[in-house]
C-alpha atoms as a PDB file:
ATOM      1  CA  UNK A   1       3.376  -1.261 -10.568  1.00  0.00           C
ATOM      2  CA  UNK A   2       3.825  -2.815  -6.954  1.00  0.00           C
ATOM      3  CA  UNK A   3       6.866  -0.862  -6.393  1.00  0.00           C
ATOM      4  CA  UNK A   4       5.303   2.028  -7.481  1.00  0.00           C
ATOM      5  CA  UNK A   5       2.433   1.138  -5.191  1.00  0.00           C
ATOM      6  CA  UNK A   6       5.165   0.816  -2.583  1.00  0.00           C
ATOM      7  CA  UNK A   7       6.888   4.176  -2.933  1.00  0.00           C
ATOM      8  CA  UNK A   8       3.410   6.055  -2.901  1.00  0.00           C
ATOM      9  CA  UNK A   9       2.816   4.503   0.526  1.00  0.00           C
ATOM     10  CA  UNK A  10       6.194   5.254   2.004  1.00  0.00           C
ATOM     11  CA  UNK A  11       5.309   8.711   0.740  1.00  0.00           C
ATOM     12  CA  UNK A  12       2.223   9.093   2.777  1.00  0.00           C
ATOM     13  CA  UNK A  13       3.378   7.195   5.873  1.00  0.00           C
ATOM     14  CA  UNK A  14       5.374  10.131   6.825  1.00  0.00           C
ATOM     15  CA  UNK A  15       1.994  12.485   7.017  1.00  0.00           C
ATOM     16  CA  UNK A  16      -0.480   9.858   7.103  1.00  0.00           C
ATOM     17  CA  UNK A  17       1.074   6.927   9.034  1.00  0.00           C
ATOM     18  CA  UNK A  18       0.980   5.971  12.492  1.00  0.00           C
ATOM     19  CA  UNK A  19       2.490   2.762  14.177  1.00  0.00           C
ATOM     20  CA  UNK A  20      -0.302   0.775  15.692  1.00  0.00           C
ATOM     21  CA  UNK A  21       1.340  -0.141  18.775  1.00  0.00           C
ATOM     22  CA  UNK A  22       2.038  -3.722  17.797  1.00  0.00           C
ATOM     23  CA  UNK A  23       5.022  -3.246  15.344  1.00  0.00           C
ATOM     24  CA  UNK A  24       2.529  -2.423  12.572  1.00  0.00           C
ATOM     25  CA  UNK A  25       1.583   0.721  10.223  1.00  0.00           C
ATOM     26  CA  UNK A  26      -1.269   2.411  10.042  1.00  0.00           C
ATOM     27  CA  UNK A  27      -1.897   4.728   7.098  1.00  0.00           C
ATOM     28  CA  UNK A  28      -5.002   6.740   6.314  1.00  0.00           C
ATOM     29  CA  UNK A  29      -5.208   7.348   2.844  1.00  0.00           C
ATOM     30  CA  UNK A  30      -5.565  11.069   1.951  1.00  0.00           C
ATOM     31  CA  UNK A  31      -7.133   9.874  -1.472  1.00  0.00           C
ATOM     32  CA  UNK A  32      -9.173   7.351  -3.007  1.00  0.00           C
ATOM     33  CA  UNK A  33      -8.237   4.357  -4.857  1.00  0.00           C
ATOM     34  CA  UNK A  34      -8.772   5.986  -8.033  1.00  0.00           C
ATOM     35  CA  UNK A  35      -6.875   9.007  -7.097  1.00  0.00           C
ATOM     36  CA  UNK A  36      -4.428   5.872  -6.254  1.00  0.00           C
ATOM     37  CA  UNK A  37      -4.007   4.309  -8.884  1.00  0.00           C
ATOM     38  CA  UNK A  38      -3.830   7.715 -11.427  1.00  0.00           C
ATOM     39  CA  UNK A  39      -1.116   9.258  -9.131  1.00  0.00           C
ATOM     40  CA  UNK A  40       1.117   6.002  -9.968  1.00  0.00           C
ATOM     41  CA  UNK A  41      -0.227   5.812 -13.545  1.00  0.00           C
ATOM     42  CA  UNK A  42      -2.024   2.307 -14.011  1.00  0.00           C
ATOM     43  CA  UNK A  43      -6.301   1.750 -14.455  1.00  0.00           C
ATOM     44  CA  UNK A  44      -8.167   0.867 -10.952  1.00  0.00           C
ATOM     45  CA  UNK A  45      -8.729  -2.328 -12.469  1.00  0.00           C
ATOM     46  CA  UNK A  46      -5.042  -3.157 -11.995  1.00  0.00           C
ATOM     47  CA  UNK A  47      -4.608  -1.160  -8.674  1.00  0.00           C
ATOM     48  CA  UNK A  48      -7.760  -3.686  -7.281  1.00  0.00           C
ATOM     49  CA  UNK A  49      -5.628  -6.466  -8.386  1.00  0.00           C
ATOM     50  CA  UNK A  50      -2.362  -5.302  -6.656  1.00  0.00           C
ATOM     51  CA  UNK A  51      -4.157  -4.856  -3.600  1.00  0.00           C
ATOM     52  CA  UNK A  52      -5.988  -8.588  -4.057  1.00  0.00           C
ATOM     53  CA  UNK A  53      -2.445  -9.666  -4.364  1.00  0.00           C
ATOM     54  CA  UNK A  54      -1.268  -7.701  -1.690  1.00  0.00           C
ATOM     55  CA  UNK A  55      -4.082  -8.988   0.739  1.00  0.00           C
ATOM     56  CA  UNK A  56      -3.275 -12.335   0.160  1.00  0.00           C
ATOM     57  CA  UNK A  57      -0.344 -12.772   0.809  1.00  0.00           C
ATOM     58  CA  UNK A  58      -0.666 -11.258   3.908  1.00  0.00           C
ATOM     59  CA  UNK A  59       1.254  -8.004   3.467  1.00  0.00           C
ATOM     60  CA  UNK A  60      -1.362  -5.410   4.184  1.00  0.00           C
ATOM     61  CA  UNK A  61      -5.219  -5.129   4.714  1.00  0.00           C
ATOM     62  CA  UNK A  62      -6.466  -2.518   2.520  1.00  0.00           C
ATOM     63  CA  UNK A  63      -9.684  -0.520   3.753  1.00  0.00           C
ATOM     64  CA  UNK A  64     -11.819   2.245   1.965  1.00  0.00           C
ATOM     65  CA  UNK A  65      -9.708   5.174   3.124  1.00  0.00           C
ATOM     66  CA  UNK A  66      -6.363   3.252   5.183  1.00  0.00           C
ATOM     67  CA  UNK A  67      -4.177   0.284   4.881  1.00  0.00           C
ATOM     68  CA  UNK A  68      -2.969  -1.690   7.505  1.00  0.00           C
ATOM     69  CA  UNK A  69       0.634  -2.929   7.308  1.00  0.00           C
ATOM     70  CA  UNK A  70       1.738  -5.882   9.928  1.00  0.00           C
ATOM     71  CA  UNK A  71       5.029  -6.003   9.202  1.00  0.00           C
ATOM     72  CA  UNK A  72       6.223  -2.429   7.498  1.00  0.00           C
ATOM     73  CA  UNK A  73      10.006  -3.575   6.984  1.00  0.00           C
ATOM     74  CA  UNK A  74       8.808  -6.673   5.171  1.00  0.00           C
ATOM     75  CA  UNK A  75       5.973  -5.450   3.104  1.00  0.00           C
ATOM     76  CA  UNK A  76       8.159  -2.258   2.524  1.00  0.00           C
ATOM     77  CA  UNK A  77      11.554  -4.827   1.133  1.00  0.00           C
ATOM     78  CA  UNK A  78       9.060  -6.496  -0.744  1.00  0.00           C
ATOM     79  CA  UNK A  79       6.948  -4.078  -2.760  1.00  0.00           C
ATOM     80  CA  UNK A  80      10.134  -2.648  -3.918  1.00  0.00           C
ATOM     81  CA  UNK A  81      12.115  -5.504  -4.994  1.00  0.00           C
ATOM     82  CA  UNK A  82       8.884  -7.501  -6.832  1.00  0.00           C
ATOM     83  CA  UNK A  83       8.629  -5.654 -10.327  1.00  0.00           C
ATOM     84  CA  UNK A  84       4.530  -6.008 -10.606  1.00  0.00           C
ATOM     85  CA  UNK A  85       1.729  -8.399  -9.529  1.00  0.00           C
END
């Protein structure tokens, strides 16, 4: 699901996304979480738990409508190699 997660991100960074001048990603999300976590076919419940995850390990700071990404080429390699939370 984190991959999937992943892909849906790198889908909207190329409308949505905008580099925040320190080597970071900004993306404002054209959709809500719910929206979210339908388009990449899993409940909310496990979508909140991805981005818990997510958070926590310091990959990107979800906010109601964006998501901050530090370090796009490492949150990026990672979401896509790591099957699910």
């Amino acid at each position: 699901m984190r991959s999937r997660l992943g892909h849906l991100l790198k889908s909207f960074r190329a409308s949505w996304g905008a580099e925040d001048g320190n080597g970071g990603l900004v993306i404002d999300l054209p959709v809500s979480n719910r929206d979210i976590a339908s388009l990449i076919e899993t409940r909310p419940e496990s979508l909140s738990r991805a981005i818990r995850k997510l958070r926590s390990d310091g990959l990107a700071e979800f906010n109601a409508r964006s998501v901050k990404i530090a370090d796009p080429s490492l949150f990026f390699a990672t979401v896509e190699t790591v099957g699910s939370c």
